[in-house]
N, C-alpha and C. Protein backbone atom coordinates (compact mmCIF):
# COMPACT_ATOMS: atom_id res chain seq x y z
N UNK A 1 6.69 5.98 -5.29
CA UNK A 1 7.23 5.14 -6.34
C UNK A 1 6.36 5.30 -7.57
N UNK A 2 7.10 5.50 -8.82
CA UNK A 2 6.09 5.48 -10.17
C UNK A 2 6.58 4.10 -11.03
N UNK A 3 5.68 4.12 -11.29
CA UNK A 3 5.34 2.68 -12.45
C UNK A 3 5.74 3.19 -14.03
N UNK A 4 6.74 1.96 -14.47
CA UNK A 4 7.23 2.54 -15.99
C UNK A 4 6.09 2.11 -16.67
N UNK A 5 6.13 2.46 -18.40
CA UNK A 5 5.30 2.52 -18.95
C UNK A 5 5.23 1.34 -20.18
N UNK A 6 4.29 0.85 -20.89
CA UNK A 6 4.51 0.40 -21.62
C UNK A 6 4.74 0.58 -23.05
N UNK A 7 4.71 0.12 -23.97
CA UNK A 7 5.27 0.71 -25.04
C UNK A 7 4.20 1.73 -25.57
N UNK A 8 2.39 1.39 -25.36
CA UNK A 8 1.74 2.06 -25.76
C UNK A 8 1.40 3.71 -24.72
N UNK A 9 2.19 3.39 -23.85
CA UNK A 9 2.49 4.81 -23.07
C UNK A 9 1.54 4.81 -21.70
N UNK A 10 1.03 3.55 -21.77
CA UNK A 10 -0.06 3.51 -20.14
C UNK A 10 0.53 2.31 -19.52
N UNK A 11 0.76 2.33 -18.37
CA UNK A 11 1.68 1.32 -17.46
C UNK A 11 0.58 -0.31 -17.13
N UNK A 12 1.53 -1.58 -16.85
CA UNK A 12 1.07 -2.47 -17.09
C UNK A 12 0.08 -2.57 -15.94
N UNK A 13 -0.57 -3.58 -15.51
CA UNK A 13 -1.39 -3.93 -14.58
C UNK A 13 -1.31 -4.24 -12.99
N UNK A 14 -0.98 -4.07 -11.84
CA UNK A 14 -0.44 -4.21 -10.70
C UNK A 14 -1.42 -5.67 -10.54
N UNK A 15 -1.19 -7.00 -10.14
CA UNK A 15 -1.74 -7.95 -9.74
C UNK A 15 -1.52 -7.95 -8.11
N UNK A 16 -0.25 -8.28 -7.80
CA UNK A 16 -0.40 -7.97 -5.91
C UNK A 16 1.42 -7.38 -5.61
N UNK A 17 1.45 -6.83 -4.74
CA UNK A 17 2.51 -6.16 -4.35
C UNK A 17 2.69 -6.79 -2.30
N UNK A 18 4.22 -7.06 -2.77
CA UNK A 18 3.97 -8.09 -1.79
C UNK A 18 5.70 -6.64 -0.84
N UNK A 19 5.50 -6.56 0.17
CA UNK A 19 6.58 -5.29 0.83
C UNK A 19 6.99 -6.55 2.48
N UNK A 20 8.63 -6.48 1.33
CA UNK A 20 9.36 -7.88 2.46
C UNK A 20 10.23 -6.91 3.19
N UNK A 21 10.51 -7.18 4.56
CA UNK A 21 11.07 -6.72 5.52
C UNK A 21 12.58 -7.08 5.72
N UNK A 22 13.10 -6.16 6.17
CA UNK A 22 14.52 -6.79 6.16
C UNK A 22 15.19 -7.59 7.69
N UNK A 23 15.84 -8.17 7.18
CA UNK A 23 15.82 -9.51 8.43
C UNK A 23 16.18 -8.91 9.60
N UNK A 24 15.83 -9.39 10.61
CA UNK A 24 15.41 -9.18 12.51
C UNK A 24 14.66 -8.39 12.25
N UNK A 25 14.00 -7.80 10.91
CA UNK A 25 12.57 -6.88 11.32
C UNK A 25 12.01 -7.20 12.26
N UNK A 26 10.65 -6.62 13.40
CA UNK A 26 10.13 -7.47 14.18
C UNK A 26 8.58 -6.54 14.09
N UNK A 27 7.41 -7.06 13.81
CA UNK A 27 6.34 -7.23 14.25
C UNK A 27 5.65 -6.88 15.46
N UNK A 28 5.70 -6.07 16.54
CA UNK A 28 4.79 -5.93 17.43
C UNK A 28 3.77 -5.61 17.54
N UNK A 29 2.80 -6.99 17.36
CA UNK A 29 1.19 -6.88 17.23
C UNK A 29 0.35 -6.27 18.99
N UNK A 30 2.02 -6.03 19.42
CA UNK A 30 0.93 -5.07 20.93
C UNK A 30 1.23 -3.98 21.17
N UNK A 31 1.91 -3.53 20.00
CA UNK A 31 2.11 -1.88 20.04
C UNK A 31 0.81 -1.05 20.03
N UNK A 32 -0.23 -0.99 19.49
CA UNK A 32 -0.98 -0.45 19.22
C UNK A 32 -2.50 -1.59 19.32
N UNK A 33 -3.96 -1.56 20.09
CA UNK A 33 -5.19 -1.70 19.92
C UNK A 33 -5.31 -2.64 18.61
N UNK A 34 -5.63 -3.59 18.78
CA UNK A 34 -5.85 -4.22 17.25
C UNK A 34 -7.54 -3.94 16.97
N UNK A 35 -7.70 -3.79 15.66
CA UNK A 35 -8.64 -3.47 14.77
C UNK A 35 -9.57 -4.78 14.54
N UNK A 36 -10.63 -5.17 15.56
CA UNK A 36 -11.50 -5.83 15.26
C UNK A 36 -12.74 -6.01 14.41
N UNK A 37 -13.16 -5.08 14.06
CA UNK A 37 -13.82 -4.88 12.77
C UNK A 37 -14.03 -5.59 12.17
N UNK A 38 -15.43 -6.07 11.41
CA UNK A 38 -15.65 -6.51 10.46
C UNK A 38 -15.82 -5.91 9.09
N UNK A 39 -15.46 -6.36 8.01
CA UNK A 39 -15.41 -5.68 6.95
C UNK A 39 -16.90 -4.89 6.59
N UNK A 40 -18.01 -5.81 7.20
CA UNK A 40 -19.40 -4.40 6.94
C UNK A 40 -19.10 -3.44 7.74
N UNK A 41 -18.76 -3.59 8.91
CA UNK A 41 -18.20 -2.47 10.19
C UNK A 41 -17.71 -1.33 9.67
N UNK A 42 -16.41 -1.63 8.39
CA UNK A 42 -15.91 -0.63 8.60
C UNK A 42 -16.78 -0.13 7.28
N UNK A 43 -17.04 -0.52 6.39
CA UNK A 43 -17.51 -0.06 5.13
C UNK A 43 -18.83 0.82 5.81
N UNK A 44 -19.40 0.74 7.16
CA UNK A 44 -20.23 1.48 7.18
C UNK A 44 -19.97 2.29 8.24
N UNK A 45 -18.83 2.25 8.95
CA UNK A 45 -18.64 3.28 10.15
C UNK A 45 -17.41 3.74 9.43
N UNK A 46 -16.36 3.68 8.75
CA UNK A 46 -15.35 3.76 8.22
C UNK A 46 -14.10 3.58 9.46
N UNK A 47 -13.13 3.90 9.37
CA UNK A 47 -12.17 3.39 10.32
C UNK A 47 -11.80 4.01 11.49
N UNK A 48 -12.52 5.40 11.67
CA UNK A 48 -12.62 6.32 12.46
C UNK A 48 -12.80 5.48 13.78
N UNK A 49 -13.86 4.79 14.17
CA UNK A 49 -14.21 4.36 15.45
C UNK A 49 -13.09 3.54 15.91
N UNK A 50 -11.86 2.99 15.00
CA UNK A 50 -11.18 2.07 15.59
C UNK A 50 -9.50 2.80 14.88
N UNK A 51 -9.55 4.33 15.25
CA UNK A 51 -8.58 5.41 14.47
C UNK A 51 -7.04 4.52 15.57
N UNK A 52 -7.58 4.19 17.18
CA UNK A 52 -6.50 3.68 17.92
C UNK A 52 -5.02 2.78 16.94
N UNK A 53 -5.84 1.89 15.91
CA UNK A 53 -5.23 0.86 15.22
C UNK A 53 -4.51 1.42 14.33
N UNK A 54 -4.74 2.85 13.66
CA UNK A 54 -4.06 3.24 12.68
C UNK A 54 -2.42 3.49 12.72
N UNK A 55 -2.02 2.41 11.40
CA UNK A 55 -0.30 2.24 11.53
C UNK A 55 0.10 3.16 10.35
N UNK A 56 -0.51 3.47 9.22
CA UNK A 56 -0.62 3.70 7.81
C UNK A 56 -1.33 4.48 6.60
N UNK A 57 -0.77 4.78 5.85
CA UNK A 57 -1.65 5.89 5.30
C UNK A 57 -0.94 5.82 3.39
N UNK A 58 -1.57 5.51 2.87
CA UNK A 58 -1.18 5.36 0.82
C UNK A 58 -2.13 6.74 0.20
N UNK A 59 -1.42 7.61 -0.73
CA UNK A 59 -2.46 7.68 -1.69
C UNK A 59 -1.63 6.52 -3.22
N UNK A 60 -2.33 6.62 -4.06
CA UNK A 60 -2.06 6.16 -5.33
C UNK A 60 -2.47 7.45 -6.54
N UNK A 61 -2.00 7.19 -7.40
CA UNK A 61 -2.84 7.46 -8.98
C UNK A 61 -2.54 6.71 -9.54
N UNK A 62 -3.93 6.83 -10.09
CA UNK A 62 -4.63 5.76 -11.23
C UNK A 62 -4.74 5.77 -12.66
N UNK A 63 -4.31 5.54 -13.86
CA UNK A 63 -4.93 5.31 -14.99
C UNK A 63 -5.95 4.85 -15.40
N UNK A 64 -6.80 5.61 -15.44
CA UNK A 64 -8.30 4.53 -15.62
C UNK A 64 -8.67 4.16 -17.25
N UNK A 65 -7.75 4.65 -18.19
CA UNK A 65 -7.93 3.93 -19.31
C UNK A 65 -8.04 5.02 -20.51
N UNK A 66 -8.09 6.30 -19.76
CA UNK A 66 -8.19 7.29 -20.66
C UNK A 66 -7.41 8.76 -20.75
N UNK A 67 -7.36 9.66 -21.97
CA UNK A 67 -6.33 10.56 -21.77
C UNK A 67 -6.52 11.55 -20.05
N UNK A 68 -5.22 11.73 -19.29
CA UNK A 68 -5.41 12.41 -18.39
C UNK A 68 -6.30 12.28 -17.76
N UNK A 69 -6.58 10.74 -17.31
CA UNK A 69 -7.83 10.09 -16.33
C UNK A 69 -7.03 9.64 -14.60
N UNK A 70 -5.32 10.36 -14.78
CA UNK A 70 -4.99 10.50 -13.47
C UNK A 70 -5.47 11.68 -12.75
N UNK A 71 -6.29 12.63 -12.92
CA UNK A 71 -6.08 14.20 -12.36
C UNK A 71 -7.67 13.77 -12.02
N UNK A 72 -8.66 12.39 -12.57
CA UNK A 72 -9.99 12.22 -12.14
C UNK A 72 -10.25 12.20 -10.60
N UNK A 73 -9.17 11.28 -10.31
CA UNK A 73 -9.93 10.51 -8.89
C UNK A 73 -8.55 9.76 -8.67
N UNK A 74 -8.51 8.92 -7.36
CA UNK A 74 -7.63 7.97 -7.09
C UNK A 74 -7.94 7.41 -5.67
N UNK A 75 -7.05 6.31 -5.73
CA UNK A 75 -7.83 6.03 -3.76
C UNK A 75 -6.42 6.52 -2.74
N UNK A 76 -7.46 6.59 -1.66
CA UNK A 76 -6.48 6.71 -0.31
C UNK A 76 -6.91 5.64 0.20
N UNK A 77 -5.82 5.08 1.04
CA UNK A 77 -5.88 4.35 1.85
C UNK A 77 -5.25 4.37 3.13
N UNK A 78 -5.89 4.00 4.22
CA UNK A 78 -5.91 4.05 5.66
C UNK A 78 -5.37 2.29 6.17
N UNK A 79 -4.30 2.10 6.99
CA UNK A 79 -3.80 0.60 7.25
C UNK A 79 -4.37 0.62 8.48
N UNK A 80 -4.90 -0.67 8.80
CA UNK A 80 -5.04 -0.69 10.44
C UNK A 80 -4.37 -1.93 11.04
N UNK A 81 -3.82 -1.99 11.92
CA UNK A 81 -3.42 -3.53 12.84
C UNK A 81 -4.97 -4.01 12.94
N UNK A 82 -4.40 -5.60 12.37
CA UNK A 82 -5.67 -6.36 12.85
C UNK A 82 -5.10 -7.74 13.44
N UNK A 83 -5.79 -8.59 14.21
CA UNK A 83 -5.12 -9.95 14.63
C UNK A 83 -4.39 -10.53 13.15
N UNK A 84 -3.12 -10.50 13.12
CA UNK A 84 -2.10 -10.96 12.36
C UNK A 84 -2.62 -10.41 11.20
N UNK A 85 -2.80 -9.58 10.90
CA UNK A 85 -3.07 -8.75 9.53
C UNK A 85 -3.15 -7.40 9.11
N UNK A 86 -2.68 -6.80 8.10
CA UNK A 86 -2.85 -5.52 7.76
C UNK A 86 -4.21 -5.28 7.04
N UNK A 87 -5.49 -4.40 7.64
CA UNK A 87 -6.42 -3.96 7.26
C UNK A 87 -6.19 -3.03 6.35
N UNK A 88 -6.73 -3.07 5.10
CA UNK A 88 -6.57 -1.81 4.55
C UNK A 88 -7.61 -1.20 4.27
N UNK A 89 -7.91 0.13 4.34
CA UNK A 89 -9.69 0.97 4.10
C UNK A 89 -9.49 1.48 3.18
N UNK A 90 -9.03 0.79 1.68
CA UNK A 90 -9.39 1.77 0.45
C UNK A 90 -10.59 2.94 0.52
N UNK A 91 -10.66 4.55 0.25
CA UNK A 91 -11.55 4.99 -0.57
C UNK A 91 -11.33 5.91 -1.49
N UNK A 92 -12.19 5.74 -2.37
CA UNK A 92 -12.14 6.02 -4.09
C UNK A 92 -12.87 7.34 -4.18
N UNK A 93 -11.68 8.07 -4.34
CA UNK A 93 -12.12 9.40 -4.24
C UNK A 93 -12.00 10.55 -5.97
N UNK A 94 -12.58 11.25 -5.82
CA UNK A 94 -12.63 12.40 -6.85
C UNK A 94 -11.81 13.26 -6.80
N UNK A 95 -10.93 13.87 -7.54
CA UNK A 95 -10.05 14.86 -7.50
C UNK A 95 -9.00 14.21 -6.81
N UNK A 96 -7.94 15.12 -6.04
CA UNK A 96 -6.97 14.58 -5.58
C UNK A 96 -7.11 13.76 -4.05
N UNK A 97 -6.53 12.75 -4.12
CA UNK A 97 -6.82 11.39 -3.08
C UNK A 97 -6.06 12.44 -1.51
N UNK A 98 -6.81 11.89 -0.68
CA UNK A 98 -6.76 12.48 0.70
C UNK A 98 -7.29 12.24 1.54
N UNK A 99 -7.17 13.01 3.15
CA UNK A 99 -8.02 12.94 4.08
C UNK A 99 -9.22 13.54 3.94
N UNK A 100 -9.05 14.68 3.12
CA UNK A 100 -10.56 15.27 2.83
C UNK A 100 -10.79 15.67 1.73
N UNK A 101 -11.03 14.18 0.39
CA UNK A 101 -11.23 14.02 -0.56
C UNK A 101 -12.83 13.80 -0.68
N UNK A 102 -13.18 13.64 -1.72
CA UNK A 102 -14.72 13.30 -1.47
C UNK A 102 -14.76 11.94 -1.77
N UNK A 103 -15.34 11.35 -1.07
CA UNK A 103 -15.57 9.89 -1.18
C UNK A 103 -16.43 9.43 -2.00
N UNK A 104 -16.03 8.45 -3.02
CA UNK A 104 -17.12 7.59 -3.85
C UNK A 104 -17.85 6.16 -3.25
N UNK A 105 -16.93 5.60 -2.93
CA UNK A 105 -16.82 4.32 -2.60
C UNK A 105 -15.95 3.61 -1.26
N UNK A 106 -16.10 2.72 -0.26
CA UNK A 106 -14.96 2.37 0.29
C UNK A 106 -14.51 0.86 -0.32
N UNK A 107 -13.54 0.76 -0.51
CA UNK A 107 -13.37 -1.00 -0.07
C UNK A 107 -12.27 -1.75 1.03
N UNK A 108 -12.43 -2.73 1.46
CA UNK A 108 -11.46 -3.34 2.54
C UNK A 108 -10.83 -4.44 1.92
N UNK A 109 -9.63 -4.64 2.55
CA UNK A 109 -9.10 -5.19 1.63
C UNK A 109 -7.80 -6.29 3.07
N UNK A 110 -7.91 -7.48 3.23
CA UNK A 110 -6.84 -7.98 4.40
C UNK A 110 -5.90 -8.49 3.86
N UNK A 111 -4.64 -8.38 4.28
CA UNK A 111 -3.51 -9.13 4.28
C UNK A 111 -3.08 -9.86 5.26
N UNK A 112 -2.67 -10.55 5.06
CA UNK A 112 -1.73 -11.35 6.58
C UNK A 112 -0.64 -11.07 6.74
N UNK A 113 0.14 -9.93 7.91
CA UNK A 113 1.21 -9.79 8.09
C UNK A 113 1.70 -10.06 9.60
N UNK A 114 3.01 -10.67 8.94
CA UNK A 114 4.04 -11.17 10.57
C UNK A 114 5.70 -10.47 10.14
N UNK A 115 6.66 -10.49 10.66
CA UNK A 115 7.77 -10.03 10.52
C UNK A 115 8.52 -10.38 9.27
N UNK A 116 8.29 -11.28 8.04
CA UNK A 116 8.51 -11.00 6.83
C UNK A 116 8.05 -9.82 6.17
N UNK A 117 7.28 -9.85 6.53
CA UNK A 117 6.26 -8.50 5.36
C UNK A 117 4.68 -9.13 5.16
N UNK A 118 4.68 -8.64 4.22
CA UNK A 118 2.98 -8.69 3.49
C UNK A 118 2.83 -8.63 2.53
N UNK A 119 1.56 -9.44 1.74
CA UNK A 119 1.12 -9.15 0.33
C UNK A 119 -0.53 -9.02 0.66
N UNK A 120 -0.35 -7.48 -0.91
CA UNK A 120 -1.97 -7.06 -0.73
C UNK A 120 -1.91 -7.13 -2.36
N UNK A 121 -3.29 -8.09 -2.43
CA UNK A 121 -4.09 -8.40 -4.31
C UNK A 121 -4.49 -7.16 -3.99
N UNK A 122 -4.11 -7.00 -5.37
CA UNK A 122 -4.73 -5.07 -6.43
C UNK A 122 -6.07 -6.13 -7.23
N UNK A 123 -7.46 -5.40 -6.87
CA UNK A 123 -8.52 -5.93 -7.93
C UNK A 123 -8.33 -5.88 -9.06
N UNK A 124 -8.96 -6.51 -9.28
CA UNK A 124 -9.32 -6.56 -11.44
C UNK A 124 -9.81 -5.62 -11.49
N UNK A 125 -9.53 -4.25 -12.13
CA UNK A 125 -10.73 -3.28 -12.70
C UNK A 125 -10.23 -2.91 -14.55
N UNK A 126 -11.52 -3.53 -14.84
CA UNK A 126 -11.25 -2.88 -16.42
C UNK A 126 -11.47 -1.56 -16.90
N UNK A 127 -10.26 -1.55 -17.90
CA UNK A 127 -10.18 -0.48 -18.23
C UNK A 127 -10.73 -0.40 -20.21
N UNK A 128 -10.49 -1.51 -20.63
CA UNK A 128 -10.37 -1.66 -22.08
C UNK A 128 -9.84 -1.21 -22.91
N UNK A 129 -8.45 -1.12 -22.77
CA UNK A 129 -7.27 -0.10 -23.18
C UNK A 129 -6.07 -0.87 -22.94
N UNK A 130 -5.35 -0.93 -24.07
CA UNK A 130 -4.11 -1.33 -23.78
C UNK A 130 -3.02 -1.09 -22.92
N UNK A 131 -2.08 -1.64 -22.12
CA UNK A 131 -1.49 -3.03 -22.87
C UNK A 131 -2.33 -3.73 -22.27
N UNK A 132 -2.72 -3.98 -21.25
CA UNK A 132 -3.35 -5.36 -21.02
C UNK A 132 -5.37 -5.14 -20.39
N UNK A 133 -5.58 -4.42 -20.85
CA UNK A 133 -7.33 -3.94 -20.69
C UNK A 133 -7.69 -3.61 -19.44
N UNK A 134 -6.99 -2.87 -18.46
CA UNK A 134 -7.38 -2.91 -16.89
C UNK A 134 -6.56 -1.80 -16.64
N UNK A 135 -7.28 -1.05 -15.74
CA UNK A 135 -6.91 0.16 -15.19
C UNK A 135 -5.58 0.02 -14.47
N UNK A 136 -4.67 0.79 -14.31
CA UNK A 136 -3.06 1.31 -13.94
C UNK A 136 -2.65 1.62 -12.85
N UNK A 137 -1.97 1.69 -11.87
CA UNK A 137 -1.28 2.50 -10.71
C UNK A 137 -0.24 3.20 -11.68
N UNK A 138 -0.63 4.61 -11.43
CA UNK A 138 0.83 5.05 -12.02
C UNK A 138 2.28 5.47 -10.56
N UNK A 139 1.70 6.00 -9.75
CA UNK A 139 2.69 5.86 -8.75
C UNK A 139 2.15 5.74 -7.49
N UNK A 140 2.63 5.52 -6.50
CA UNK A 140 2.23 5.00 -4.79
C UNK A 140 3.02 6.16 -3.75
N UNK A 141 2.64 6.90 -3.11
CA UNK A 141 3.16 6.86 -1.82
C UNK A 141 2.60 6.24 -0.91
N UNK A 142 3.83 5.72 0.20
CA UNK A 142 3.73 5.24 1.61
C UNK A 142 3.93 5.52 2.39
N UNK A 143 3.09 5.73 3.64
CA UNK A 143 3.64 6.24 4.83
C UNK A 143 3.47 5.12 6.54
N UNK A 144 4.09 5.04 7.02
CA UNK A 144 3.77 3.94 8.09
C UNK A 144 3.94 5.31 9.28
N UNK A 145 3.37 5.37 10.47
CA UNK A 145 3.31 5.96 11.28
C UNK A 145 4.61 5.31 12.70
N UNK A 146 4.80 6.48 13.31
CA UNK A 146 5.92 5.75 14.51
C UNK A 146 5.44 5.58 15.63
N UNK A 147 4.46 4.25 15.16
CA UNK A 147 3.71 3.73 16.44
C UNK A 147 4.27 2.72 17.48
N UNK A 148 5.19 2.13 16.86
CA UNK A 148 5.85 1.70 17.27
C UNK A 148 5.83 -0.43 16.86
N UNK A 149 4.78 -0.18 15.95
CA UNK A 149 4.47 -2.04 15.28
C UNK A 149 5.64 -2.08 14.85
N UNK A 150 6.36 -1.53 13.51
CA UNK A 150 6.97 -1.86 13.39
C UNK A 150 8.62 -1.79 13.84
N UNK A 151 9.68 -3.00 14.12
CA UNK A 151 10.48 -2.83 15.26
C UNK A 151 11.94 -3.18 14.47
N UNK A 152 12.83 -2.33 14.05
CA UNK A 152 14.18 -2.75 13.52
C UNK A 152 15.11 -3.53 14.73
N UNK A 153 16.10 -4.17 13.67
CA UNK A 153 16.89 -4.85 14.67
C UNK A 153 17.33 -4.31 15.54
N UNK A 154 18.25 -4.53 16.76
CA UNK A 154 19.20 -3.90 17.76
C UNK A 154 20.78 -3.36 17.04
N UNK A 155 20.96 -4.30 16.00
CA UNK A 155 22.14 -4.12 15.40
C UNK A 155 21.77 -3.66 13.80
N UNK A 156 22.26 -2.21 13.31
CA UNK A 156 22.20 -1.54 12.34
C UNK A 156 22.27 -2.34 11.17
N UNK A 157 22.39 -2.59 9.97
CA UNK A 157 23.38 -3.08 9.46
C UNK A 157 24.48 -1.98 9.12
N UNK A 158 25.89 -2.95 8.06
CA UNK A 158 26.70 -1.93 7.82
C UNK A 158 26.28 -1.26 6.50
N UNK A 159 25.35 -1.09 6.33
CA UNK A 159 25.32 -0.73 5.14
C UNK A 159 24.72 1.11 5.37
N UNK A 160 24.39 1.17 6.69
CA UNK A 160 23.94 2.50 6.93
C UNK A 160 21.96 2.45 6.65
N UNK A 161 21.50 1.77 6.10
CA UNK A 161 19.86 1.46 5.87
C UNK A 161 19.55 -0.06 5.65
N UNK A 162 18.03 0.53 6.38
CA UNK A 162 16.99 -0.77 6.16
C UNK A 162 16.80 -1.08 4.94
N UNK A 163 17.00 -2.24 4.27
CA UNK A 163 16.57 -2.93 2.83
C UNK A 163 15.47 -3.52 2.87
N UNK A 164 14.34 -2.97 2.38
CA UNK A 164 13.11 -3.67 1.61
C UNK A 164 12.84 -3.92 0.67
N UNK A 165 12.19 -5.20 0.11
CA UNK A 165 12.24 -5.54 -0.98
C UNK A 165 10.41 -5.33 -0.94
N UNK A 166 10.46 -4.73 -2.55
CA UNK A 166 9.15 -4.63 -3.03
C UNK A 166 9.01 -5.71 -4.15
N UNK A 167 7.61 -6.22 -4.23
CA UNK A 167 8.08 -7.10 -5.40
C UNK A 167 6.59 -7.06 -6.14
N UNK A 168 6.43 -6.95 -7.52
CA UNK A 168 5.42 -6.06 -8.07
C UNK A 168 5.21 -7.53 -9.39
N UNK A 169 3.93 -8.07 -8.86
CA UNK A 169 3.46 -9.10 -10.19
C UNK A 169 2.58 -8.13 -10.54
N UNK A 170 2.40 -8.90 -11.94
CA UNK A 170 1.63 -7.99 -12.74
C UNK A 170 0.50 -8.79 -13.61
N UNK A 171 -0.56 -8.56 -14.01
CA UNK A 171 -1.71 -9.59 -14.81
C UNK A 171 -0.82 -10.12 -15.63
N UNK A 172 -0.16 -9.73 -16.30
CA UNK A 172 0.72 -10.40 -17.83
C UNK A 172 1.29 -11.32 -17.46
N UNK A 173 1.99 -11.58 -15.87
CA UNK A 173 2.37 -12.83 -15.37
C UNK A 173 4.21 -11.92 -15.35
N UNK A 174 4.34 -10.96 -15.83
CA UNK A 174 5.49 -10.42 -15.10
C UNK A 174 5.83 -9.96 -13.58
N UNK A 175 7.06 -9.76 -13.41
CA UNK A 175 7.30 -9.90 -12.07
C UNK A 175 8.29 -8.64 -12.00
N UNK A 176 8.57 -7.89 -11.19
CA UNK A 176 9.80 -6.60 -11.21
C UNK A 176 9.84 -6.76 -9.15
N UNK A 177 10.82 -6.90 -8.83
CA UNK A 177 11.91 -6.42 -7.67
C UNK A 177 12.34 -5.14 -7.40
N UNK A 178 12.03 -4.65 -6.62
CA UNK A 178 12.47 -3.34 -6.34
C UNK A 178 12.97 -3.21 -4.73
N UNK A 179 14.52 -2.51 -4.76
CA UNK A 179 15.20 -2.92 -3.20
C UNK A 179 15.09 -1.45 -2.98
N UNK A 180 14.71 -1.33 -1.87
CA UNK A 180 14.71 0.01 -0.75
C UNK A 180 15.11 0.20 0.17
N UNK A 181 16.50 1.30 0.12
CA UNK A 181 17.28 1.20 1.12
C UNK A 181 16.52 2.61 1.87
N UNK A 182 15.96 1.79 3.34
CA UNK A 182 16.02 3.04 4.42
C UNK A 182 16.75 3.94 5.48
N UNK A 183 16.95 5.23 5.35
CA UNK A 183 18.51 5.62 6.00
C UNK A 183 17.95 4.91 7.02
N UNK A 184 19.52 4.88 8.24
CA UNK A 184 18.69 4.36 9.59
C UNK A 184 19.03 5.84 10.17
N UNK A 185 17.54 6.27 10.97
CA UNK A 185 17.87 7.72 11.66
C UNK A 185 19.26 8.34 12.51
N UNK A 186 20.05 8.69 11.68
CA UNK A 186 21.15 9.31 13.32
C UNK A 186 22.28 9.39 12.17
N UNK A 187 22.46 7.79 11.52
CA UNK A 187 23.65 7.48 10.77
C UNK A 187 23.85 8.70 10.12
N UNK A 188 25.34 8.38 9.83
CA UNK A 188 25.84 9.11 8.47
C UNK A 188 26.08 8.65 7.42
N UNK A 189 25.27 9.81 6.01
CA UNK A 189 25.18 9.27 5.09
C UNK A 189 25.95 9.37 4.05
C-alpha cells in the first residue's frame, strides 16, 4: 500500500493504523507457540530464539524529511504471537529493508489482538519538514504467514473475498479508511 501525498509533495504523518478483520474472522491463539519474551529479551536476543511464534513479516519506506531519503534505510518488521497480542520486532535498517539488511537499531512494539483486528501506534519521529514536521511511511507491504492463527469463516461470503478494513489516523488528527478485498483461494474471479 502507498501513502498519497501532500500538497508539499511528502506524505502526511502515520499516528496508528488499526487492520479490522472481517466478521467470523477467528483468532487462534493455539495455532502456533506463543512468544513470551520480554521486550529486553528480544531487543537483545532478537526474535530468532522464539522464530516458533513467527505469524508475520512488513517492510516499509520511509521519508525521513529529505530529498530521496527513501533509498536511505527503512524498517522491517518481524510479528510474533504473544498472550493476546501482536509482537512486533521493528529493525531500522540501511539500504533496502530485509532479512539481511544491516541493522541499526531494534524496537518492539505490542498490540493487543483478538478476532476484530489490531491497532499498532507509529512513533513520533521528527523530521522538520513539512506538512506536519515528522518523518513519513511512504508505502507498506504485508505479509501474514499460513500458520494457521489466523482462521476465516466456514461460510465464504458472496462477494467472492475477505474485506478488511484498514484505518490510517494521522498526527493532523485526520483519519482515511481503506477496504481490502481478499480473493478467497479456489473462487472464481
Amino acid at each position: 500500500m502507498e501513502f498519497g501525498r501532500a500538497p508539499c509533495g511528502r506524505p502526511y504523518s502515520v499516528r496508528e493504523i488499526t487492520v479490522g478483520f472481517p466478521p467470523g474472522f477467528v483468532v487462534d491463539a493455539d495455532a502456533v507457540p506463543r512468544c513470551a519474551a520480554t521486550n529486553p529479551q528480544l531487543c537483545l536476543r532478537g526474535p530468532r530464539p522464539w522464530a516458533a511464534s513467527l505469524i508475520g513479516t512488513a517492510t516499509a519506506t520511509v521519508d525521513f524529511g529529505w530529498p530521496r531519503s527513501e533509498g536511505f534505510g527503512g524498517p522491517y518488521h518481524q510479528f510474533l504471537l504473544g498472550d493476546g497480542e501482536l509482537i512486533g520486532y521493528e529493525i531500522n535498517q540501511l539500504g533496502a529493508p530485509g532479512p539481511a539488511g544491516f541493522t541499526v537499531f531494534p524496537l518492539i512494539f505490542r498490540a493487543p489482538l483478538d478476532s476484530s483486528g489490531f491497532t499498532v501506534h507509529v512513533p513520533e519521529a521528527p523530521s522538520f519538514r513539512r506538512p506536519d514536521g515528522m518523518q513519513a511511511l511512504t508505502s507498506i507491504d504485508l505479509f501474514f504467514t499460513a500458520s494457521g492463527v489466523f482462521r476465516t469463516p466456514q461460510n465464504p461470503p458472496d462477494s467472492g473475498g475477505w474485506r478488511f478494513t484498514l484505518t490510517f489516523d494521522y498526527y493532523i488528527g485526520a483519519r482515511r479508511a481503506v477496504v481490502v478485498d481478499v480473493p478467497i483461494a479456489g473462487a472464481e474471479q
